[in-house]
Each structure stands twice: as structure tokens, then as C-alpha cells.
N, C-alpha and C. Protein backbone atom coordinates (compact mmCIF):
# COMPACT_ATOMS: atom_id res chain seq x y z
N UNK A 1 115.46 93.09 81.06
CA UNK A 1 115.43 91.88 81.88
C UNK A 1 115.77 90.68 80.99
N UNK A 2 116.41 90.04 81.05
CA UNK A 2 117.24 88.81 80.52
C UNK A 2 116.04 87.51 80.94
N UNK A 3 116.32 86.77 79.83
CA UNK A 3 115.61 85.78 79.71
C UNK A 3 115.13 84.77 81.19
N UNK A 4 116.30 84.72 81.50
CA UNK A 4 116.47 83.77 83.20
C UNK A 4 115.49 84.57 84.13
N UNK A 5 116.21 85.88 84.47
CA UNK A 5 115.34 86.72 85.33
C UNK A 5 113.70 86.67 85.33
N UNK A 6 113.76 86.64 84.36
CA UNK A 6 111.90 86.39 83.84
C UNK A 6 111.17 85.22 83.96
N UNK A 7 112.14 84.41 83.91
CA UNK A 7 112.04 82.63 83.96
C UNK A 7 111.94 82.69 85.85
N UNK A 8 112.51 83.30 86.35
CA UNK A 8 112.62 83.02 87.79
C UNK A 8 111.87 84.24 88.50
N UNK A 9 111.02 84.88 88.05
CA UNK A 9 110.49 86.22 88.54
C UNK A 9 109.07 85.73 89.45
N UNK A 10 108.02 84.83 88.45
CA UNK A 10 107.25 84.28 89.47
C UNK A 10 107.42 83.42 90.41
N UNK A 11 108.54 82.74 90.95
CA UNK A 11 109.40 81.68 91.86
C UNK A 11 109.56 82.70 92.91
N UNK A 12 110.42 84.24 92.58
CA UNK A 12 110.59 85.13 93.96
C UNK A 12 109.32 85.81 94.00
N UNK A 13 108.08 85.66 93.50
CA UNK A 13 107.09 86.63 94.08
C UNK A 13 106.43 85.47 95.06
N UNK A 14 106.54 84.01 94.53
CA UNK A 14 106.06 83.03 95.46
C UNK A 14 106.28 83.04 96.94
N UNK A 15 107.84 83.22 96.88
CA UNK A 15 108.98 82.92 97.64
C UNK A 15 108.15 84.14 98.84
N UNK A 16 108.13 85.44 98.16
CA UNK A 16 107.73 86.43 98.85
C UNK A 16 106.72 86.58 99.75
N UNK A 17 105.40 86.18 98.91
CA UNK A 17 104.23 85.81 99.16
C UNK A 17 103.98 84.81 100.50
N UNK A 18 104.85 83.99 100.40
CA UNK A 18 104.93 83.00 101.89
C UNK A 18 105.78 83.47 102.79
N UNK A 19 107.08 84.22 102.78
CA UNK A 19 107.39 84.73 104.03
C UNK A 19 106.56 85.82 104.30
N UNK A 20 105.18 86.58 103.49
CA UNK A 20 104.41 87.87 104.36
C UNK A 20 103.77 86.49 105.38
N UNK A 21 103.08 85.82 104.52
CA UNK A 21 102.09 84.28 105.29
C UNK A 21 102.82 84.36 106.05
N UNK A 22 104.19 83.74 106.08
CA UNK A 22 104.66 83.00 107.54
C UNK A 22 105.14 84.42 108.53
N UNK A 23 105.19 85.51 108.22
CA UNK A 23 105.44 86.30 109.29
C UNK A 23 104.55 86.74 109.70
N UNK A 24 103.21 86.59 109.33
CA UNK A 24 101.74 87.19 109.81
C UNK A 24 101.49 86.20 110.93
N UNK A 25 101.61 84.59 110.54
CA UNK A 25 100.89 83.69 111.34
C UNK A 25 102.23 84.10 112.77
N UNK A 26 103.64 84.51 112.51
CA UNK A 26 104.08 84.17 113.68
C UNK A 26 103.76 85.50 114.69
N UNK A 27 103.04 86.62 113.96
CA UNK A 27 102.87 88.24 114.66
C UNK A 27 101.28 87.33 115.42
N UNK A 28 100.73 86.56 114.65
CA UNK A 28 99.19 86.08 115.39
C UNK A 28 99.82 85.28 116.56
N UNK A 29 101.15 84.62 116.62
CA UNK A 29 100.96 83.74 117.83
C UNK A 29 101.51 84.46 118.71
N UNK A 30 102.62 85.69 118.47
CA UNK A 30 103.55 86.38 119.43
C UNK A 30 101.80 86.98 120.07
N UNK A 31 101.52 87.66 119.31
CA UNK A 31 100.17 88.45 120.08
C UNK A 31 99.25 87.73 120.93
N UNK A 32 98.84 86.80 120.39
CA UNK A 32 98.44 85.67 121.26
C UNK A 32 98.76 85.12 122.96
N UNK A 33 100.14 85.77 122.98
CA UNK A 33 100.91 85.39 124.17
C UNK A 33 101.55 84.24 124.19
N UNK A 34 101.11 83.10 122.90
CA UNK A 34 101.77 81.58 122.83
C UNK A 34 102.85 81.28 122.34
N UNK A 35 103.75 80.53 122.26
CA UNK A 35 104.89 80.16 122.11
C UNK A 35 104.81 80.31 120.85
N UNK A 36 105.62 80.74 119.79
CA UNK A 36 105.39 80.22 118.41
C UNK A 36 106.25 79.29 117.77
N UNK A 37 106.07 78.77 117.23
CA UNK A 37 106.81 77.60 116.69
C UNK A 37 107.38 77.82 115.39
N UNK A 38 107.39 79.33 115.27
CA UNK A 38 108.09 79.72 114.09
C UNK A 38 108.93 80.79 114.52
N UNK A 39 110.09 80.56 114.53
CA UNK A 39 111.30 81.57 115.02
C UNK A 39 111.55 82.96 114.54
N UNK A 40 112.01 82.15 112.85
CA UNK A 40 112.21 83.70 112.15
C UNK A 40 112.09 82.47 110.44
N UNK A 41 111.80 83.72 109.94
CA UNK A 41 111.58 83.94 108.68
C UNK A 41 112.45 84.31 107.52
N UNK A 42 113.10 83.33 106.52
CA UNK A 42 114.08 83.89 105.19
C UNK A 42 113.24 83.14 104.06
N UNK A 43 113.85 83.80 103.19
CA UNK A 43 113.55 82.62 101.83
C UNK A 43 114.55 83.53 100.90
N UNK A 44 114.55 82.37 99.69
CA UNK A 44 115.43 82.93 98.62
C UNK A 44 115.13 81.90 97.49
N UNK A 45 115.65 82.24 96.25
CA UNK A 45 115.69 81.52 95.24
C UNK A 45 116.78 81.50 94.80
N UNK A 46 117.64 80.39 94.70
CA UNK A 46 118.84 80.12 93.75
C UNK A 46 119.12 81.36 92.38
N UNK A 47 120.53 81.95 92.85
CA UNK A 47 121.03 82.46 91.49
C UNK A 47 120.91 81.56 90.34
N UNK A 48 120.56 81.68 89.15
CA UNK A 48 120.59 80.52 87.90
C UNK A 48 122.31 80.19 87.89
N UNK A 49 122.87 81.06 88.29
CA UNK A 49 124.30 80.60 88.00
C UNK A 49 124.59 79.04 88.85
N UNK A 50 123.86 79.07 89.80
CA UNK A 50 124.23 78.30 91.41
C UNK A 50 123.19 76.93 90.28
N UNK A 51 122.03 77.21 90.08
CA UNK A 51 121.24 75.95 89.24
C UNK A 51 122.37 75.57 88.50
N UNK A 52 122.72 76.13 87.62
CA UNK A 52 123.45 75.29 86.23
C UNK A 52 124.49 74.99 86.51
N UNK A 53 125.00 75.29 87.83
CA UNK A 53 126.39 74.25 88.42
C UNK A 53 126.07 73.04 88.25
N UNK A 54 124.72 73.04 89.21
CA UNK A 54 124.49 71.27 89.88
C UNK A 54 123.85 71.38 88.99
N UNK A 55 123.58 71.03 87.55
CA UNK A 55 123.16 70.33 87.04
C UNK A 55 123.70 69.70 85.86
């Protein structure tokens, strides 16, 4: 694993960690019968290549 990868490894477990959160709270409102106000669910973290463009 290369230096970057490692640098950005706890960023995608974050990343991860909140879309289980946000797809749990939207399975509690579908079940619920209520509208949910959360559609659908992505996340991602920038390739380092895509960072060190813009910067």
C-alpha cells in the first residue's frame, strides 16, 4: 500500500461508516410508512490524482 492510499484509508472508512448511518435511518423511515427525505445514498473520496490537480 503506497503512501497516499494509507493517507486516505481512514477518510473511506468514514465515508463508509455514514452511508451504513444514512441507509439505516432511510430503511427506519421507508418502514415507518413516512416519506423519507433521503432518496438514495453514494459517497466517495477523491482519487489523490483528482486532489493534486486542483491544487
Amino acid at each position: 500500500m503506497n503512501q497516499w492510499e494509507q493517507f486516505l484509508t481512514p477518510y473511506k472508512q468514514a465515508v463508509d461508516e455514514l452511508k451504513v448511518k444514512l441507509k439505516g435511518l432511510r430503511k427506519q423511515y421507508e418502514v415507518g410508512e413516512n416519506a423519507s427525505p433521503i432518496e438514495f445514498v453514494t459517497g466517495r473520496v477523491k482519487p489523490i490524482t483528482s486532489i493534486i490537480d486542483k491544487a
